[in-house]
Protein backbone atom coordinates (compact mmCIF):
# COMPACT_ATOMS: atom_id res chain seq x y z
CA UNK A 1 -2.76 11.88 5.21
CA UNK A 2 -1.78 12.00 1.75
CA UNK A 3 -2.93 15.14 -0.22
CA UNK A 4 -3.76 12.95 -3.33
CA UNK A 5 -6.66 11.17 -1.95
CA UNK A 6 -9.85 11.37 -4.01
CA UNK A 7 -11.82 9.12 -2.51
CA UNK A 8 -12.01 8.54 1.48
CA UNK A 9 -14.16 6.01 3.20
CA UNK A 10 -12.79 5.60 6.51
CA UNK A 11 -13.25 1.78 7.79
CA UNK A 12 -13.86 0.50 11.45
CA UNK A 13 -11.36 -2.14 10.96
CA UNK A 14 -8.59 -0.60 12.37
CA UNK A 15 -6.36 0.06 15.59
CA UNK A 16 -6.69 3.77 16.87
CA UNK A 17 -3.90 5.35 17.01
CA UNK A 18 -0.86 2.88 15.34
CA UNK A 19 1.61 1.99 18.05
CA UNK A 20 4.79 2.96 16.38
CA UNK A 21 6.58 5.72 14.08
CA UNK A 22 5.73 5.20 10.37
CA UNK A 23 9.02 3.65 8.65
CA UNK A 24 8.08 1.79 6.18
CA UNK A 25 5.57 1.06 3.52
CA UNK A 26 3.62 -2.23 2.61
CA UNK A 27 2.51 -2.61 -0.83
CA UNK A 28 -0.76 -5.04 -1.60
CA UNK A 29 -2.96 -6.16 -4.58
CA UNK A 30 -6.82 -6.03 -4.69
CA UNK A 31 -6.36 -9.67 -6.17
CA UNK A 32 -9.21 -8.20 -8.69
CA UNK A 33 -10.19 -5.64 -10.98
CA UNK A 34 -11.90 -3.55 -7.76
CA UNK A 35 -13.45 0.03 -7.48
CA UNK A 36 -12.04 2.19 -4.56
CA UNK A 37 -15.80 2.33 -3.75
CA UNK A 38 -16.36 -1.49 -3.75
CA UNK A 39 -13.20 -1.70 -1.53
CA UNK A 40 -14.32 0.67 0.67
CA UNK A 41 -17.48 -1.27 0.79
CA UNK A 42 -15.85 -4.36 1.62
CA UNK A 43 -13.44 -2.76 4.62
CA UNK A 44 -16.78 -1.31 6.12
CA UNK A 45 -17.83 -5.04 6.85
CA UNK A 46 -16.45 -5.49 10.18
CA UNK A 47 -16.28 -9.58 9.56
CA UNK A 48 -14.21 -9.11 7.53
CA UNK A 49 -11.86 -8.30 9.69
CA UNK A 50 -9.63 -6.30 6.29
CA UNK A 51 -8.37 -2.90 5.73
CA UNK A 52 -5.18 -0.58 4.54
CA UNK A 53 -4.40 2.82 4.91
CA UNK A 54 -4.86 3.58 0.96
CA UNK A 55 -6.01 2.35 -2.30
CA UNK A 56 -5.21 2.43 -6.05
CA UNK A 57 -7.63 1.90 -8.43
CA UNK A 58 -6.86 0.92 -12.14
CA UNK A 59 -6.88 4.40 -13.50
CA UNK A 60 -4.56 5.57 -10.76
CA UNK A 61 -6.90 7.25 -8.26
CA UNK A 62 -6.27 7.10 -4.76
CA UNK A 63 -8.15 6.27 -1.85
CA UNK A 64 -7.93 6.36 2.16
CA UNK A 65 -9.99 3.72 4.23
CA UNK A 66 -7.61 4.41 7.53
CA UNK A 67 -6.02 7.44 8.47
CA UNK A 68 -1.99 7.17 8.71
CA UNK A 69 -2.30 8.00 12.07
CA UNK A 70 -3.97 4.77 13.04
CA UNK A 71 -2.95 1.00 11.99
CA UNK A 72 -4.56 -0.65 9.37
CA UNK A 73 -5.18 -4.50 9.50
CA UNK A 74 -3.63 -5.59 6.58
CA UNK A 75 -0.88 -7.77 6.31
CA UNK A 76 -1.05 -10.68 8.62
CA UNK A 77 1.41 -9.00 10.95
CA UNK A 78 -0.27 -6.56 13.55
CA UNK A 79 3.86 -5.73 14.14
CA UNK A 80 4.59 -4.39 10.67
CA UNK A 81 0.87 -2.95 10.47
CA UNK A 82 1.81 -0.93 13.03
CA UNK A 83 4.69 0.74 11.16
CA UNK A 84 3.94 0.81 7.93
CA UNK A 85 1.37 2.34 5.83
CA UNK A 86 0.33 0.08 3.65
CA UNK A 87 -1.18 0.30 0.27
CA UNK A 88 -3.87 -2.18 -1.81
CA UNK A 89 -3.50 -1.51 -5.78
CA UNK A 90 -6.06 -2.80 -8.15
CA UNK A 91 -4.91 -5.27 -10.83
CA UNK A 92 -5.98 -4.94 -14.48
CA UNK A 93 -6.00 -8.99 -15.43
CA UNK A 94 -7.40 -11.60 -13.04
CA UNK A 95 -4.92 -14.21 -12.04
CA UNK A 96 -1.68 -15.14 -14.24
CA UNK A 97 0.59 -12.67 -13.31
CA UNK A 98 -2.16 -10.79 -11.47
CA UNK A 99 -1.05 -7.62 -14.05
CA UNK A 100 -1.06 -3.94 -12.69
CA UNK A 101 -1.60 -0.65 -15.35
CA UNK A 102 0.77 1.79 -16.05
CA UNK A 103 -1.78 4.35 -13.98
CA UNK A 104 -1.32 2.07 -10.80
CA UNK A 105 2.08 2.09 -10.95
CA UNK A 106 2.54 5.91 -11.53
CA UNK A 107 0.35 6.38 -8.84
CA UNK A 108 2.26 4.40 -6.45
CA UNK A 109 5.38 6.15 -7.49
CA UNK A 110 3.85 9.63 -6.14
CA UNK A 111 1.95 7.97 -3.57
CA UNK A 112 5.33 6.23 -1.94
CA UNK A 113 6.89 9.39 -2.46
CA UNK A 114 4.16 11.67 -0.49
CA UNK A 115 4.18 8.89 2.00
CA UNK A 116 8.28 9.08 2.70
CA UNK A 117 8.64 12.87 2.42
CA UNK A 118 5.66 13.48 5.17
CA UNK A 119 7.05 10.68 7.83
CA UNK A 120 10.82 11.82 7.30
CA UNK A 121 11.42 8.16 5.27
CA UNK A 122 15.06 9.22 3.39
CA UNK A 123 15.03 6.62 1.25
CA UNK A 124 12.88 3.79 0.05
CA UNK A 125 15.05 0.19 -0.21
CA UNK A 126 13.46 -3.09 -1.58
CA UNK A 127 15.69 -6.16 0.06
CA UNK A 128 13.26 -8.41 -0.94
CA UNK A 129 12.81 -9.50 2.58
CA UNK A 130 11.73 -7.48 5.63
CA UNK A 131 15.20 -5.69 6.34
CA UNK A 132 13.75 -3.35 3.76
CA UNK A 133 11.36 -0.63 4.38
CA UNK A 134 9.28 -1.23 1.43
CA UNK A 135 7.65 -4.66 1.68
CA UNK A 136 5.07 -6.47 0.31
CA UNK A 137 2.50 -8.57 2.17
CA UNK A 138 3.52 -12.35 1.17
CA UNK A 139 6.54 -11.05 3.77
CA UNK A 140 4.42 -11.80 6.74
CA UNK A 141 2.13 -14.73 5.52
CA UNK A 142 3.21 -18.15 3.59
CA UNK A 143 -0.70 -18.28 2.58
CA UNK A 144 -0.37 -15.50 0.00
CA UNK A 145 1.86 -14.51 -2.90
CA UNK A 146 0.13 -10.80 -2.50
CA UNK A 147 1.15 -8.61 -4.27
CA UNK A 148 1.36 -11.31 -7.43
CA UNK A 149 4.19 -11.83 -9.73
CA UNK A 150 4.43 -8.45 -11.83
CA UNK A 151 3.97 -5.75 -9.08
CA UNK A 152 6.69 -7.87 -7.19
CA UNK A 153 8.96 -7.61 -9.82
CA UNK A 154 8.25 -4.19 -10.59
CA UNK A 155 9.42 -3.37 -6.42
CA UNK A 156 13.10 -2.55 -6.96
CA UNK A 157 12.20 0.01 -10.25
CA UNK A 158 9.42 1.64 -7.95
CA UNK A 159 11.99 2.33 -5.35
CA UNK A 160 14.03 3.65 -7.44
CA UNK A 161 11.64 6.03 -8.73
CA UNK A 162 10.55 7.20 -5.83
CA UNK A 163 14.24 7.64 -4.61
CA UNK A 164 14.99 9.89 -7.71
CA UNK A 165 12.07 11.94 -6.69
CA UNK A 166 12.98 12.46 -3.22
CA UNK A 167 16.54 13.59 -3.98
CA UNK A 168 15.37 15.45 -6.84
CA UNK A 169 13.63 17.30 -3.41
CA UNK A 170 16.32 17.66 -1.47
């Protein structure tokens, strides 16, 4: 698990272990201006039937409600679940372009980054579609446009970022 996790609440709604090699990463939005208590709150309630491997909360802390080592149960797809770790960010405007802060974003930058250099991920590529490893979650269901307008559009300069950082590694 990541080493910048400041919050954990570990949630029953999960599949222990995942069934598959970590390869890509799944990115999410709370759909709401939500605490990474409150989500862990709400991925405790096992009708719900919701989870991810890590949060981001508006002023860029992360947290961990499932362990990487075991599949989360959030993106419609129980296939790409099982590969990917995926990660919920909080929004900082309700609705519109469902709007994500600068501390978010900067937070998913490392957090991507920690994620790909742990599992041996070389380089991060958003296709836009699932050929890519970094996907989003309106990929796997028509019934959403998770993760909203502006995090989606900010996908191709995040793996970029995260890119530089891992060669900058290397």
């Amino acid at each position: 698990n990541s080493p910048l996790i400041e919050y954990a609440y570990l949630s029953c709604n999960a599949d222990f272990p995942r069934e598959n090699k970590i390869d890509r990463i799944t990115v999410h939005h709370m759909a709401g201006i939500t605490t990474l208590e409150k989500l862990g709150d709400l991925f405790a309630q096992r009708d719900r039937q919701a989870s991810a491997n890590y949060a981001i909360d508006i002023s860029g802390k992360v947290g961990c409600y499932v362990e990487e080592k075991n599949r989360a149960w959030t993106s419609s797809s129980g296939e790409n679940d099982h590969r990917a770790v995926t990660i919920e960010v909080s929004n900082d405007e309700i609705g519109n372009n469902w709007h994500v802060s600068d501390a978010s974003i900067d937070a998913l930058i490392e957090l991507c980054t920690d994620i790909c250099r742990r599992n041996n991920i070389e380089k991060l590529e958003f296709t836009g579609d699932t050929s890519g490893n970094l996907t989003i979650h309106s990929m796997f269901s028509d019934k959403t446009e998770c993760p909203g307008p502006y995090l989606k559009s900010r996908l191709p300069d995040i793996a970029e970022a995260v890119n530089r950082k891992l060669s900058e590694a290397a």
